[in-house]
PDB file of N, CA and C in Angstrom:
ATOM      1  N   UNK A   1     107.249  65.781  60.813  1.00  0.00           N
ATOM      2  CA  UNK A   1     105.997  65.823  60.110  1.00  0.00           C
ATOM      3  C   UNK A   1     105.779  64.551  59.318  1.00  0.00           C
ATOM      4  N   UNK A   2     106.380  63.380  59.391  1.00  0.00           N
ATOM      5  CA  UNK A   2     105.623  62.094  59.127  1.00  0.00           C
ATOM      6  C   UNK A   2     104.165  61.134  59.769  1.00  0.00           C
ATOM      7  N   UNK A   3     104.114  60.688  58.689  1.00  0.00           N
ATOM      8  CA  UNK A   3     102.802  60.236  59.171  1.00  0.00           C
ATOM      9  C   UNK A   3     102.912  58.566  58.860  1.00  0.00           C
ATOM     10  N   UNK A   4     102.045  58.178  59.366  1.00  0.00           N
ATOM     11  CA  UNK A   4     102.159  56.742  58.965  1.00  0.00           C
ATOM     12  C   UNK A   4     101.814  56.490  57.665  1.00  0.00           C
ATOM     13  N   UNK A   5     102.183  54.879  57.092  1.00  0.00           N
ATOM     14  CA  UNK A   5     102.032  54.781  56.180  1.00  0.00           C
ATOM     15  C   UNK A   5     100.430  54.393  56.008  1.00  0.00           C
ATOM     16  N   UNK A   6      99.421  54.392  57.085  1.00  0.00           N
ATOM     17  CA  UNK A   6      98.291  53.909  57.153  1.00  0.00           C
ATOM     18  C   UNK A   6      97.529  55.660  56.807  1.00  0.00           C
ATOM     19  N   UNK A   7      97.972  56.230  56.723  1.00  0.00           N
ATOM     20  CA  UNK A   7      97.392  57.791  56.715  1.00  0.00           C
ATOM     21  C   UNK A   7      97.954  57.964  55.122  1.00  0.00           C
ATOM     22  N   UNK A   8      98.953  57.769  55.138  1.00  0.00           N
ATOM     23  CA  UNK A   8      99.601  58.347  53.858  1.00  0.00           C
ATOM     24  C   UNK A   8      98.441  58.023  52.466  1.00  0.00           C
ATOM     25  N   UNK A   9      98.274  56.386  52.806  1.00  0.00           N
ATOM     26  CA  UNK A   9      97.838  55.838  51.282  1.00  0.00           C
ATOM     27  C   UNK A   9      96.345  57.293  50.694  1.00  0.00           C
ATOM     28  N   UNK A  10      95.488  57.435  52.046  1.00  0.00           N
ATOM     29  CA  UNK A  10      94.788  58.173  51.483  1.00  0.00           C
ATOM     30  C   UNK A  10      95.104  59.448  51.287  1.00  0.00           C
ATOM     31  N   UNK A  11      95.866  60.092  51.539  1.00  0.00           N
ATOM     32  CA  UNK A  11      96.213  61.460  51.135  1.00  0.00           C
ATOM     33  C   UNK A  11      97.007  61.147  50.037  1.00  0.00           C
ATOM     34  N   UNK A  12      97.718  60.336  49.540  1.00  0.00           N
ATOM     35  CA  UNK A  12      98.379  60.219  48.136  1.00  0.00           C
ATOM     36  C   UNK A  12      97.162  60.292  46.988  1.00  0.00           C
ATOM     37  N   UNK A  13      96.139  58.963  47.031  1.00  0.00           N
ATOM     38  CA  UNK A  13      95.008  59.134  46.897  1.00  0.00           C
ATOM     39  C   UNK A  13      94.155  60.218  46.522  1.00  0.00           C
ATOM     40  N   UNK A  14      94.098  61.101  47.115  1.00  0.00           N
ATOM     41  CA  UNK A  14      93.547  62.137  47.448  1.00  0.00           C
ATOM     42  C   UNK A  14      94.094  63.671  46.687  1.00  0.00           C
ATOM     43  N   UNK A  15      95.256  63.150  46.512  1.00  0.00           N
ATOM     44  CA  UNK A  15      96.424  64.149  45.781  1.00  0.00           C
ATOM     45  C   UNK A  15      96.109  63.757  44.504  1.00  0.00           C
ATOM     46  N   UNK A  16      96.312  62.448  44.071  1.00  0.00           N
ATOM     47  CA  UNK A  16      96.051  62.057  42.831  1.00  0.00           C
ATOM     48  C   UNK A  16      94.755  62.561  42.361  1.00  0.00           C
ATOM     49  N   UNK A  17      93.796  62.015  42.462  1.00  0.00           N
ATOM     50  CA  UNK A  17      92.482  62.554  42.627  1.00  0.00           C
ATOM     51  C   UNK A  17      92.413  64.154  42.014  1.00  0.00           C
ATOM     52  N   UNK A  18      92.635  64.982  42.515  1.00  0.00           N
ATOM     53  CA  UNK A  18      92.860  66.635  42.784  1.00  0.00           C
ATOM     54  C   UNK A  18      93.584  66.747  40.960  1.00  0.00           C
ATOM     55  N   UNK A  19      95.022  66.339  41.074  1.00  0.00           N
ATOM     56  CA  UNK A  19      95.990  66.233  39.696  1.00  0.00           C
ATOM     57  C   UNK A  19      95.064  65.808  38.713  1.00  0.00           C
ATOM     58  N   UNK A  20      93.824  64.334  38.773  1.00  0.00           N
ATOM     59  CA  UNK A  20      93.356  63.739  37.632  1.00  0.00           C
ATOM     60  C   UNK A  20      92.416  64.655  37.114  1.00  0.00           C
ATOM     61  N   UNK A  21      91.581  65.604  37.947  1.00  0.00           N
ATOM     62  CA  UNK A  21      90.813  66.318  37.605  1.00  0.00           C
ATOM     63  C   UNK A  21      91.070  67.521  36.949  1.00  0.00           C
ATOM     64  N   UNK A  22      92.307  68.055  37.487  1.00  0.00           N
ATOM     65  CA  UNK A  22      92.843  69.221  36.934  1.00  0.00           C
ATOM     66  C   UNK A  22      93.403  68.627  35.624  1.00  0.00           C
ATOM     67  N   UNK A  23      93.905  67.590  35.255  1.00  0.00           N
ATOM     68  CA  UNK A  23      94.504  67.511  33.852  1.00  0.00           C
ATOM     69  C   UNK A  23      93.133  67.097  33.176  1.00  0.00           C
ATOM     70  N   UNK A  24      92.174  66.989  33.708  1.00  0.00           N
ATOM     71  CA  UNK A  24      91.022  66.281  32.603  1.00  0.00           C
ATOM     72  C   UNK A  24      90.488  67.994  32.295  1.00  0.00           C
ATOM     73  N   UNK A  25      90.380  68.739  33.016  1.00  0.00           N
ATOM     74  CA  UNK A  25      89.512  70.385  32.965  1.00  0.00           C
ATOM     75  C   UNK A  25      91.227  70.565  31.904  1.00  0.00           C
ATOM     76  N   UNK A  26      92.350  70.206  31.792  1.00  0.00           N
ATOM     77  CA  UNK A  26      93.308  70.604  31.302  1.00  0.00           C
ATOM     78  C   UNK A  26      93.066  70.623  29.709  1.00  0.00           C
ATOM     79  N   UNK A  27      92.640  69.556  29.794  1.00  0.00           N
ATOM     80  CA  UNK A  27      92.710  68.751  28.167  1.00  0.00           C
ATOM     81  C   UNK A  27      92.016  69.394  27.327  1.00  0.00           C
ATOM     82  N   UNK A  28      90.306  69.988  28.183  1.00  0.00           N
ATOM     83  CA  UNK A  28      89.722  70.846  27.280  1.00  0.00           C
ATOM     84  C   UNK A  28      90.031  72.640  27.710  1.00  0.00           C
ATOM     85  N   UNK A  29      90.660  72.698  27.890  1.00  0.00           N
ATOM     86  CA  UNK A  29      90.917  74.017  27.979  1.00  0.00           C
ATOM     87  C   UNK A  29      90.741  74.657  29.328  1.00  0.00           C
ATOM     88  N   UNK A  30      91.909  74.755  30.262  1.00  0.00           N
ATOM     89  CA  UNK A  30      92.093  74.897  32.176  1.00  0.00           C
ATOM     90  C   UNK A  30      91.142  76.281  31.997  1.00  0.00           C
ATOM     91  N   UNK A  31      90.650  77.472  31.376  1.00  0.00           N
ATOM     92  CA  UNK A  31      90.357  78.576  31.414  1.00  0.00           C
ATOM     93  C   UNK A  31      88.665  77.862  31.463  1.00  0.00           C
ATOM     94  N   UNK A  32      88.547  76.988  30.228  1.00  0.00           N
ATOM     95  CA  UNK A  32      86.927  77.140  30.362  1.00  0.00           C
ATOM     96  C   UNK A  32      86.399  75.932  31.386  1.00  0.00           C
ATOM     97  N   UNK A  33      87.346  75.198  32.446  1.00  0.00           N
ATOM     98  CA  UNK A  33      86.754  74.378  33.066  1.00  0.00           C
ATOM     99  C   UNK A  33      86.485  73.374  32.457  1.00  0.00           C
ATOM    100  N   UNK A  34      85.598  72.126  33.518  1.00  0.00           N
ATOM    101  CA  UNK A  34      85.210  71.354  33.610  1.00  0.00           C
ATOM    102  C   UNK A  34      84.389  70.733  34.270  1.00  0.00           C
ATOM    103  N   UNK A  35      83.238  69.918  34.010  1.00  0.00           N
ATOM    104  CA  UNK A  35      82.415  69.198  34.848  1.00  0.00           C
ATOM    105  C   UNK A  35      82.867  67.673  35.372  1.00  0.00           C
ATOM    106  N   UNK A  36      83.543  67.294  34.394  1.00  0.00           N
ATOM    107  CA  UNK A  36      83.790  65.754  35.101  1.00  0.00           C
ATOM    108  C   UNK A  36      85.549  66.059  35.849  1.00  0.00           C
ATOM    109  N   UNK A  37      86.162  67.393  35.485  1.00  0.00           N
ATOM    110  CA  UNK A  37      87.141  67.195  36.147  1.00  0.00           C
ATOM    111  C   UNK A  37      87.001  67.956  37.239  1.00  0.00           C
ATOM    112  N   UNK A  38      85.748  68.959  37.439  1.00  0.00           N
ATOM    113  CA  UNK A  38      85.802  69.540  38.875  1.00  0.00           C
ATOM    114  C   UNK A  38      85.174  67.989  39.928  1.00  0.00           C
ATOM    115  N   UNK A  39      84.255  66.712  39.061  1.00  0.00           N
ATOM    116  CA  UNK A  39      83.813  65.913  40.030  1.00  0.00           C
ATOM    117  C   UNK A  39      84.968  64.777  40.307  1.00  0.00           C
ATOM    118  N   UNK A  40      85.379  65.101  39.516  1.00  0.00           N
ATOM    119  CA  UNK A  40      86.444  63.902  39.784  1.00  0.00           C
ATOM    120  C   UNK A  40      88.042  64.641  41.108  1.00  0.00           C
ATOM    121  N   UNK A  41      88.132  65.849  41.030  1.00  0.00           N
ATOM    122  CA  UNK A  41      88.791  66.740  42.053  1.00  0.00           C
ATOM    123  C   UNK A  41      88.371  66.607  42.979  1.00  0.00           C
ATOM    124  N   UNK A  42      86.459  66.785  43.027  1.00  0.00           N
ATOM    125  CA  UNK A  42      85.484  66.750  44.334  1.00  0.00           C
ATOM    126  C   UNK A  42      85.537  65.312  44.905  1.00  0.00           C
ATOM    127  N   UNK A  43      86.106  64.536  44.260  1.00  0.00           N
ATOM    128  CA  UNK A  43      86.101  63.151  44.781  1.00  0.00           C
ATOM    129  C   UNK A  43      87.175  62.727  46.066  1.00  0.00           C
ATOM    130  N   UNK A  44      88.271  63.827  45.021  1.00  0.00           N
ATOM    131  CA  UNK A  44      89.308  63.495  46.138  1.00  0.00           C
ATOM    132  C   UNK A  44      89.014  63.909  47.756  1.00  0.00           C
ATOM    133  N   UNK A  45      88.093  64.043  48.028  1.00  0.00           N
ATOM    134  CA  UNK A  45      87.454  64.876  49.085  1.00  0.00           C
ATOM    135  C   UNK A  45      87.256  63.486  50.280  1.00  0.00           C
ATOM    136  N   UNK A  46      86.640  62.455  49.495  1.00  0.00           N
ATOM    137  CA  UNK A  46      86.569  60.925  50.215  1.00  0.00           C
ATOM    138  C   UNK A  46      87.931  60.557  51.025  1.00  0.00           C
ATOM    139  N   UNK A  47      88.442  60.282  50.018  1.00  0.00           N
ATOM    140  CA  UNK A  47      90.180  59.622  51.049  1.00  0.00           C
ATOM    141  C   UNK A  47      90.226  60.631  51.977  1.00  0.00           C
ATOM    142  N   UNK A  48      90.160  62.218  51.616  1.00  0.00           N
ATOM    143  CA  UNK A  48      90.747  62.885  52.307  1.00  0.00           C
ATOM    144  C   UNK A  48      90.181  63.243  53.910  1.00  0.00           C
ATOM    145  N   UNK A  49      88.743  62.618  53.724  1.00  0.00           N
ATOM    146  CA  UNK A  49      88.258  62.347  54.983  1.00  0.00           C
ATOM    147  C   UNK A  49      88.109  61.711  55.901  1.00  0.00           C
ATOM    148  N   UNK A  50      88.802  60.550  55.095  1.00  0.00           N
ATOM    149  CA  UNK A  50      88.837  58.974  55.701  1.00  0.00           C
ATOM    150  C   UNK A  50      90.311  59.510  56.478  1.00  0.00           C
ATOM    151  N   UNK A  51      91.441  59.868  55.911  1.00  0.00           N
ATOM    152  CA  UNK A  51      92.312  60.217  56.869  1.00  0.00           C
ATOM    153  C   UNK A  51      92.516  61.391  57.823  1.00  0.00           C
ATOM    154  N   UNK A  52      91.399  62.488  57.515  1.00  0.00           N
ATOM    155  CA  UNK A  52      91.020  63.140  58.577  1.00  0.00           C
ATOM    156  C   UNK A  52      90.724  62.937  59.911  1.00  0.00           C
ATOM    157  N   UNK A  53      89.774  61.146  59.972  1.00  0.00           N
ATOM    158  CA  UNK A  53      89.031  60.995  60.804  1.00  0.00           C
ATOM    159  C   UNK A  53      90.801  59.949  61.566  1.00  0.00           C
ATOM    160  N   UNK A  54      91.690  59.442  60.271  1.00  0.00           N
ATOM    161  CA  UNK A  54      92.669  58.714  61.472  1.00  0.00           C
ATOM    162  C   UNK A  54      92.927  59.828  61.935  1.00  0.00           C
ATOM    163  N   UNK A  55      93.652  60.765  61.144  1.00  0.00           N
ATOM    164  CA  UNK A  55      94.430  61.994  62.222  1.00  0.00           C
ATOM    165  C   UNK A  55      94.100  62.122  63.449  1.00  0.00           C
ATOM    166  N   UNK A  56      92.822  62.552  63.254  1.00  0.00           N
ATOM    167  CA  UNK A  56      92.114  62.207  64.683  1.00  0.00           C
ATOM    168  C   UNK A  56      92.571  61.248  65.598  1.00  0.00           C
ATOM    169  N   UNK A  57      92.480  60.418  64.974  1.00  0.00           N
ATOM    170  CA  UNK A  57      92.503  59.377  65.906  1.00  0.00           C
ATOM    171  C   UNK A  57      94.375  59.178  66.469  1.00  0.00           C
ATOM    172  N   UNK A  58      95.020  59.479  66.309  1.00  0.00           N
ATOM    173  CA  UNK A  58      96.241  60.053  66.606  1.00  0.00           C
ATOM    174  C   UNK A  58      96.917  60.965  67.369  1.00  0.00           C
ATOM    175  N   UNK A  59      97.446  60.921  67.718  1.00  0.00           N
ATOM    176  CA  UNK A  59      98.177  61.617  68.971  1.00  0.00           C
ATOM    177  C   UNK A  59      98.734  63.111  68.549  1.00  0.00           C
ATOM    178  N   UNK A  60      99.507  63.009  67.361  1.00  0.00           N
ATOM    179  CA  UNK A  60      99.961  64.031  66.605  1.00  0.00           C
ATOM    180  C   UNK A  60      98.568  64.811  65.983  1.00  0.00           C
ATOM    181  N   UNK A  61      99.456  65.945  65.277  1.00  0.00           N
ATOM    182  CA  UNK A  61      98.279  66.827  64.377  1.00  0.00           C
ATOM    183  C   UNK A  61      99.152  66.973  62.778  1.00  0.00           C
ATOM    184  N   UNK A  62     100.271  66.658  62.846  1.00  0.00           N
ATOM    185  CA  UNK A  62     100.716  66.763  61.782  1.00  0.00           C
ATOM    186  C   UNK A  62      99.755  66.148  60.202  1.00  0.00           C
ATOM    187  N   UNK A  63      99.232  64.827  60.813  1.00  0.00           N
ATOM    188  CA  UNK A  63      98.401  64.351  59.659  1.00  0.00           C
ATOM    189  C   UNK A  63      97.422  64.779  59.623  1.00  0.00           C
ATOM    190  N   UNK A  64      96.577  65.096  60.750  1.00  0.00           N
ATOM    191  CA  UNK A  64      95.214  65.475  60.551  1.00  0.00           C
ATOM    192  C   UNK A  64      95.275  67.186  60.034  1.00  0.00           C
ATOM    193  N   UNK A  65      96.184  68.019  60.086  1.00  0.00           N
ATOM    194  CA  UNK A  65      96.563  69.181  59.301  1.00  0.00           C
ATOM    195  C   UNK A  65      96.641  68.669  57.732  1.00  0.00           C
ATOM    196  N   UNK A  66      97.275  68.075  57.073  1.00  0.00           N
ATOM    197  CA  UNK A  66      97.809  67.720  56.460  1.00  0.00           C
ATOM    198  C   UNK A  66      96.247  67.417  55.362  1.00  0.00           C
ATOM    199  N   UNK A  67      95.299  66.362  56.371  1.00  0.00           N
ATOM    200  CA  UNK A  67      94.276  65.699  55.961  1.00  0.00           C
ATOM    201  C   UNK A  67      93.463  66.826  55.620  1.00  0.00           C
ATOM    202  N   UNK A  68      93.351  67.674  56.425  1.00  0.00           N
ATOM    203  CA  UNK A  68      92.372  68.910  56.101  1.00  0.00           C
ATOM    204  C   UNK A  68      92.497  70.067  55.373  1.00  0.00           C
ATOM    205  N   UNK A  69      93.902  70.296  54.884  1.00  0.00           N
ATOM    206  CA  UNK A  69      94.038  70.725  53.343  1.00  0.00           C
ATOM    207  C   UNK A  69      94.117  70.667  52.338  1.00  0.00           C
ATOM    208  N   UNK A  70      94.173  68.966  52.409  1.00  0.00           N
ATOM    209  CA  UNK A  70      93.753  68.329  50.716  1.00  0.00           C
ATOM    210  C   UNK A  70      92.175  68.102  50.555  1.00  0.00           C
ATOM    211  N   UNK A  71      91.786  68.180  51.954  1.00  0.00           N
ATOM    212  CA  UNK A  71      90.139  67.920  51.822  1.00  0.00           C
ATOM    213  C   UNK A  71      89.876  69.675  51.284  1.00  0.00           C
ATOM    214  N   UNK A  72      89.979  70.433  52.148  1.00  0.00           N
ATOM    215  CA  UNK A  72      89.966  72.314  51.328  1.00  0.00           C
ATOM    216  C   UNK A  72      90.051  72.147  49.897  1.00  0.00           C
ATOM    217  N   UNK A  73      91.277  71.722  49.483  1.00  0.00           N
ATOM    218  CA  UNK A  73      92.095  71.565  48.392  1.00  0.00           C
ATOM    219  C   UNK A  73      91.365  71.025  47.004  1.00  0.00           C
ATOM    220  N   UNK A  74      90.961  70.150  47.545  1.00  0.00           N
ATOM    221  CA  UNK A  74      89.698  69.266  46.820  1.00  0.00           C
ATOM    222  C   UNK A  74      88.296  69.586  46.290  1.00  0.00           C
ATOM    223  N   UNK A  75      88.177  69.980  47.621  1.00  0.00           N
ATOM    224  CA  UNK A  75      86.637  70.983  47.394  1.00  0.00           C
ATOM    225  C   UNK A  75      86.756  72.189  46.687  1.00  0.00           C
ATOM    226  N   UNK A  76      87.729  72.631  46.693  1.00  0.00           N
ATOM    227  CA  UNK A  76      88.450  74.043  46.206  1.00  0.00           C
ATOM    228  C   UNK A  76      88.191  73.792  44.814  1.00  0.00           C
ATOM    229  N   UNK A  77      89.090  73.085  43.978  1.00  0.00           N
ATOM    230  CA  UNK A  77      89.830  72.798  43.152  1.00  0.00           C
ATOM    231  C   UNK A  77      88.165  72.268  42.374  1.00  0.00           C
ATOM    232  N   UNK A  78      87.645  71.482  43.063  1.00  0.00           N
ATOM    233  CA  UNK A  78      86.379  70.691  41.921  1.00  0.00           C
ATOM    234  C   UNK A  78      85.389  72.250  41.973  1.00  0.00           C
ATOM    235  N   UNK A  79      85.273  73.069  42.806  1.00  0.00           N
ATOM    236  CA  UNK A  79      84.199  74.337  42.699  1.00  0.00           C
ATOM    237  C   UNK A  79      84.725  74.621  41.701  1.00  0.00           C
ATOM    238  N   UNK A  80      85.788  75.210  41.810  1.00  0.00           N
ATOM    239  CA  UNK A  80      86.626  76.296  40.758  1.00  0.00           C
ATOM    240  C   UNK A  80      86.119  75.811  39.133  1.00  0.00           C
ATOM    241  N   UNK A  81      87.032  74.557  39.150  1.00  0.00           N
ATOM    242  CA  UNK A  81      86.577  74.071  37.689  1.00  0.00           C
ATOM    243  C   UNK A  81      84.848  73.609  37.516  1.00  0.00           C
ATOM    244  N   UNK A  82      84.366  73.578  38.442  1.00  0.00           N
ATOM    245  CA  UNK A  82      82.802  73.986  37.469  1.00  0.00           C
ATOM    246  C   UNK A  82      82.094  74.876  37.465  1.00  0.00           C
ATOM    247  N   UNK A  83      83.086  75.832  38.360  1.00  0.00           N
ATOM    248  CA  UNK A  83      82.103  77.109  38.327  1.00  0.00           C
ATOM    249  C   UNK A  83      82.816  77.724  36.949  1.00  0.00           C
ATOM    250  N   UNK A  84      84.332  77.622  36.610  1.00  0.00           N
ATOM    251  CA  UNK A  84      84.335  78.014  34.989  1.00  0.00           C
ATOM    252  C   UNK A  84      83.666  77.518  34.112  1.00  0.00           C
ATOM    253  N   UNK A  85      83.001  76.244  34.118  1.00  0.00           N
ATOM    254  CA  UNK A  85      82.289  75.786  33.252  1.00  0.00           C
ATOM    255  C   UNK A  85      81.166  76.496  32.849  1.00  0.00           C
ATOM    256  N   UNK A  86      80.622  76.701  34.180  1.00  0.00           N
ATOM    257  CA  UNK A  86      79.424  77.340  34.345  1.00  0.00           C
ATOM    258  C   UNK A  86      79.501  78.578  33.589  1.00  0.00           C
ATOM    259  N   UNK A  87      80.350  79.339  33.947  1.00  0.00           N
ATOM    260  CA  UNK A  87      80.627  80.787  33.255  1.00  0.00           C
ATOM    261  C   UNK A  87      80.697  81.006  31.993  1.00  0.00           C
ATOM    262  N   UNK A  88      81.514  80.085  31.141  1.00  0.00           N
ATOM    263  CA  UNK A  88      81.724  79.475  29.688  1.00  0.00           C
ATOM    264  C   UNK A  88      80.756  79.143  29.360  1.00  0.00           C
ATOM    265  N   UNK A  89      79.558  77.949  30.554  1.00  0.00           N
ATOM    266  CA  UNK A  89      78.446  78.312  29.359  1.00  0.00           C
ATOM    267  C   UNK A  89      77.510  79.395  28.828  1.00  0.00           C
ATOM    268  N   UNK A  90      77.551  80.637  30.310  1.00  0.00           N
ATOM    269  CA  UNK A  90      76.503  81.516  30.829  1.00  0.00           C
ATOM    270  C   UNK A  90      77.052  82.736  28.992  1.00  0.00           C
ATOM    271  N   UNK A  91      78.269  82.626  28.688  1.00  0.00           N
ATOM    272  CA  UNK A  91      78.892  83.685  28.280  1.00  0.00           C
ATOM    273  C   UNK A  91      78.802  83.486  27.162  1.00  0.00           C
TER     274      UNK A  91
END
């Protein structure tokens, strides 16, 4: 299950991304969310497509698996924290 190092940079990327957002929704409180840390999570969504499209382009599936659950992951992760936001403010 290695991938090249030409795949890797953006899924590290992409990981980071996901982590920066969750510690920024962290800082003010992980329960009531966040808006700049669900967009900054939703960001990680970019790299993670850019190495979707190598996976593709690759013989293996190991990366392009790989690529398409940090892209989930991402999208996941930035909904979540603004839909608590949202809720925190509704409440």
């Amino acid at each position: 299950m290695t991938s090249s190092t030409r795949t890797q940079a953006p899924l590290l990327l992409s990981l980071a991304l996901i982590a920066a957002g969750v510690i920024i929704a962290a800082a003010g409180g992980l329960t009531s969310g966040s808006v700049l840390g669900g967009i900054v999570a939703a960001l990680g969504a970019v790299p993670a497509c850019y190495a979707t499209w190598l996976g593709m382009q690759k013989d293996t599936q190991a990366s392009l698996g790989l690529a398409l659950l940090l892209l989930f992951a991402s999208l996941g992760a930035g909904a979540i924290l603004v839909l608590l936001r949202v809720v925190d403010w509704l409440r």
